[in-house]
Protein backbone atom coordinates (compact mmCIF):
# COMPACT_ATOMS: atom_id res chain seq x y z
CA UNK A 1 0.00 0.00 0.00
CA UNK A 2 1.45 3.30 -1.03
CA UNK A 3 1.82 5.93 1.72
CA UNK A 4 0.54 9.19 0.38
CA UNK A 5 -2.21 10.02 2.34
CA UNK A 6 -1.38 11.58 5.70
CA UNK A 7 -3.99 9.56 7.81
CA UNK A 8 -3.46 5.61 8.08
CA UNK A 9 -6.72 5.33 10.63
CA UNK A 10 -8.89 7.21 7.69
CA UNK A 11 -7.58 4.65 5.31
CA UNK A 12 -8.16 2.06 7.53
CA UNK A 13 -11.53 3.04 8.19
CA UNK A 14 -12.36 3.83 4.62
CA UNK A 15 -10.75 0.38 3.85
CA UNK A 16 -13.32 -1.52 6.34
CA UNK A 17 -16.11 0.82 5.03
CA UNK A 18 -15.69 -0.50 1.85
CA UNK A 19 -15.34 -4.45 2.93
CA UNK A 20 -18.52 -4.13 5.05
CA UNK A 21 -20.26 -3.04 1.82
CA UNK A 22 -18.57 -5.52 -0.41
CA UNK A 23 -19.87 -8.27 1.91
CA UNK A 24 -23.51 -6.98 1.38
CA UNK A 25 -22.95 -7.14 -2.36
CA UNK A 26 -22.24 -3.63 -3.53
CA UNK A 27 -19.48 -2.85 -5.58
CA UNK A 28 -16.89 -0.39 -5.52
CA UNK A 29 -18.22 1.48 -8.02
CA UNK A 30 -21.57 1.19 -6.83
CA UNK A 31 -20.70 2.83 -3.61
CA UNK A 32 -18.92 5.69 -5.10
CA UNK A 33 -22.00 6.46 -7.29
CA UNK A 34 -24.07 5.73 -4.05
CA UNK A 35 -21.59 8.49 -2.52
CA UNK A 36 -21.20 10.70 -5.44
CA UNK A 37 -17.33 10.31 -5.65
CA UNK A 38 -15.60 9.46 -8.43
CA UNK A 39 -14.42 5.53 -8.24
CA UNK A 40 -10.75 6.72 -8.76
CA UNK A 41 -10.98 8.76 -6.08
CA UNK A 42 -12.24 5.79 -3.87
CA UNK A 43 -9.59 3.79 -4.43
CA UNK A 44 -6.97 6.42 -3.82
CA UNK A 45 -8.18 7.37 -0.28
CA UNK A 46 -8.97 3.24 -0.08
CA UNK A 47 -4.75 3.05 -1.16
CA UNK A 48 -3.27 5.89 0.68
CA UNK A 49 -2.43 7.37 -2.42
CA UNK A 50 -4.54 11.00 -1.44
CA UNK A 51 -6.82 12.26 1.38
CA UNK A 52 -10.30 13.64 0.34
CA UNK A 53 -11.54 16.97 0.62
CA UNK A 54 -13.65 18.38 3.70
CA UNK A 55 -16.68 17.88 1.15
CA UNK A 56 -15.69 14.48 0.11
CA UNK A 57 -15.16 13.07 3.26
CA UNK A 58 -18.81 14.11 4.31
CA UNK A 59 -20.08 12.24 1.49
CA UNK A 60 -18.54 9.17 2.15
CA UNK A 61 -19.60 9.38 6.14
CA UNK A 62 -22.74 10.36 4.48
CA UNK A 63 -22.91 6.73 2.53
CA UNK A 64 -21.33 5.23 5.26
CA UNK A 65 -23.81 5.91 8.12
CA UNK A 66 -20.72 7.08 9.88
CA UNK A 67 -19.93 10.99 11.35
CA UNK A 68 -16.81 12.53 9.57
CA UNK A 69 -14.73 12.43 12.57
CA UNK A 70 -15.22 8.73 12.87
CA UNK A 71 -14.48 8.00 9.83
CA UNK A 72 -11.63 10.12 9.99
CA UNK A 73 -9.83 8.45 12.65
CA UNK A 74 -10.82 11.45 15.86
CA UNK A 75 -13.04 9.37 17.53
CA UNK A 76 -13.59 5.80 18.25
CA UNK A 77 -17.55 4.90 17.16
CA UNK A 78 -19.38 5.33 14.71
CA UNK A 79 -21.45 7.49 16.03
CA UNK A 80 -18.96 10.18 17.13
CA UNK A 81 -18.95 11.28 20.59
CA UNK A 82 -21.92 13.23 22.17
CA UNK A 83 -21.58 14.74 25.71
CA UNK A 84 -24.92 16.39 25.26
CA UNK A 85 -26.26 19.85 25.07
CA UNK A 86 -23.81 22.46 26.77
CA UNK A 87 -24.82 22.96 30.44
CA UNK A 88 -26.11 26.38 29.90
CA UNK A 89 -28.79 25.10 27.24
CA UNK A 90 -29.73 22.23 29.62
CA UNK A 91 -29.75 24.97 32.41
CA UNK A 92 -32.09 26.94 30.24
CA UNK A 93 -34.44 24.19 29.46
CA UNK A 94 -34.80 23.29 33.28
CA UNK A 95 -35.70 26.75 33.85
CA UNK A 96 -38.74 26.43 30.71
CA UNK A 97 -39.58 23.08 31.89
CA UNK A 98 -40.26 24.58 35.45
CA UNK A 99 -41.92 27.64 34.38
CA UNK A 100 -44.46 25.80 32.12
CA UNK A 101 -45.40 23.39 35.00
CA UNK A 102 -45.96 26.72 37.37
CA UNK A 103 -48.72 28.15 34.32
CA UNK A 104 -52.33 27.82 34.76
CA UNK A 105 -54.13 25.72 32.94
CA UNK A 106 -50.95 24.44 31.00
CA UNK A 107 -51.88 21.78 28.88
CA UNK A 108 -49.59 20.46 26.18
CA UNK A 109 -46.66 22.47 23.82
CA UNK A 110 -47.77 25.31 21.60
CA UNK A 111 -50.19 28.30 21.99
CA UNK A 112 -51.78 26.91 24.72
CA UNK A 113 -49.00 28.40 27.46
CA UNK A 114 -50.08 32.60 26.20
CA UNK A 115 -53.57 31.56 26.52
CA UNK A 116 -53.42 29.93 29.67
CA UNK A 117 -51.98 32.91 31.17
CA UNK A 118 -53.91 35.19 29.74
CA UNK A 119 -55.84 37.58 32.32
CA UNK A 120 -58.96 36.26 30.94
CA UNK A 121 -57.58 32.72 31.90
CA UNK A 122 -57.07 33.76 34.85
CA UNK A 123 -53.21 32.88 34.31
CA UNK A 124 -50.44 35.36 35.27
CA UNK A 125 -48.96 37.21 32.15
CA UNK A 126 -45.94 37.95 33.85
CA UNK A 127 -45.48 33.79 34.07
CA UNK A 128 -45.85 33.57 30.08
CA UNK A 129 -43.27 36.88 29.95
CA UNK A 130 -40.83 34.50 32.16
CA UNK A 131 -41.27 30.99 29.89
CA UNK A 132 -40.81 33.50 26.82
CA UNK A 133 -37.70 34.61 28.79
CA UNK A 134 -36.10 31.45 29.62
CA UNK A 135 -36.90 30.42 25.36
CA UNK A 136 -35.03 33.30 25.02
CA UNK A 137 -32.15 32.38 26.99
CA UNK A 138 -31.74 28.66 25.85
CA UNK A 139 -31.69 30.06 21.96
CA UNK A 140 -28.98 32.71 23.01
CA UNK A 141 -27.20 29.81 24.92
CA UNK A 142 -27.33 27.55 21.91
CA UNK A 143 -25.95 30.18 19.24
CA UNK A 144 -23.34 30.55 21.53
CA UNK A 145 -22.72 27.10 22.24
CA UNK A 146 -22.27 26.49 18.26
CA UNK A 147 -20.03 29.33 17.56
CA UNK A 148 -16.16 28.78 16.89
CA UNK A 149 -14.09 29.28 20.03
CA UNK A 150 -17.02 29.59 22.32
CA UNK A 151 -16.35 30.89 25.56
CA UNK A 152 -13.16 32.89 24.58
CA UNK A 153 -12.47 36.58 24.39
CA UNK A 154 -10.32 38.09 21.91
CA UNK A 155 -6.43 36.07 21.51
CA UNK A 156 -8.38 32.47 22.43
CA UNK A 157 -8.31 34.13 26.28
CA UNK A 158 -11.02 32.95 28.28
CA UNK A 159 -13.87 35.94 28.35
């Protein structure tokens, strides 16, 4: 095998990828259609020979049923790894969660929540104000979770 490529586990990976999908009858070329590579291509990242391209390799984990960084050798499963919602989001939601089960009248997700605390409900508005305020806060919290080099101020210090 020819030693091109930088990344031996992505090879490796891509290698047992293609095996798996062999033993269930599909081709080579059939997968690449199937990932919308071009079958050279295949068989160079397959042989070392190149690495793909950031778009490439999410078709292929795409085909595979795999996440990129899996398939790329970061992390051990399939899957990837999920730790779950940053705490502040799962802060947030604790904080809806309580304030809908404090409404009047709260029934079930949706409209229901302004109308049960309307004054003609005989709900509180300032309870809907504070669920509309904790939505608020779990959004802002999410953006920010998703953002490159959350958490850090300018020069990658912490904020």
């Amino acid at each position: 095998m020819a030693d091109r490529g930088t990344n031996a586990k992505f090879r490796q990976r891509l290698a047992d990828e293609i095996a798996r999908a062999k033993a269930e009858g599909i081709s080579i070329a059939e997968q690449a259609r199937g990932a919308r590579v071009d079958r050279g291509q295949l068989y160079e990242w397959r042989d070392g020979n190149a690495d793909p391209s950031g778009p490439a390799l999410g078709k292929l984990a795409d085909y595979y049923g795999c996440t990129m960084d899996y398939l790329w050798g970061r992390v051990p499963t399939r899957e990837g790894i999920y730790a779950g919602p940053p705490q502040p989001v799962v802060e947030a939601i604790n904080r809806i969660i309580r304030a809908a089960d404090d409404l009047e009248g709260y029934t079930a997700p949706g409209s229901e929540w302004a109308t049960a605390a309307s004054p003609e409900a005989g709900g509180d508005v300032a309870d809907a104000e504070g669920l509309a305020g904790a939505l608020g806060e779990a959004q802002q919290a999410d953006e920010r979770a998703r953002r490159p080099g959350r958490g850090r101020g300018r020069g990658g210090h912490p904020a």
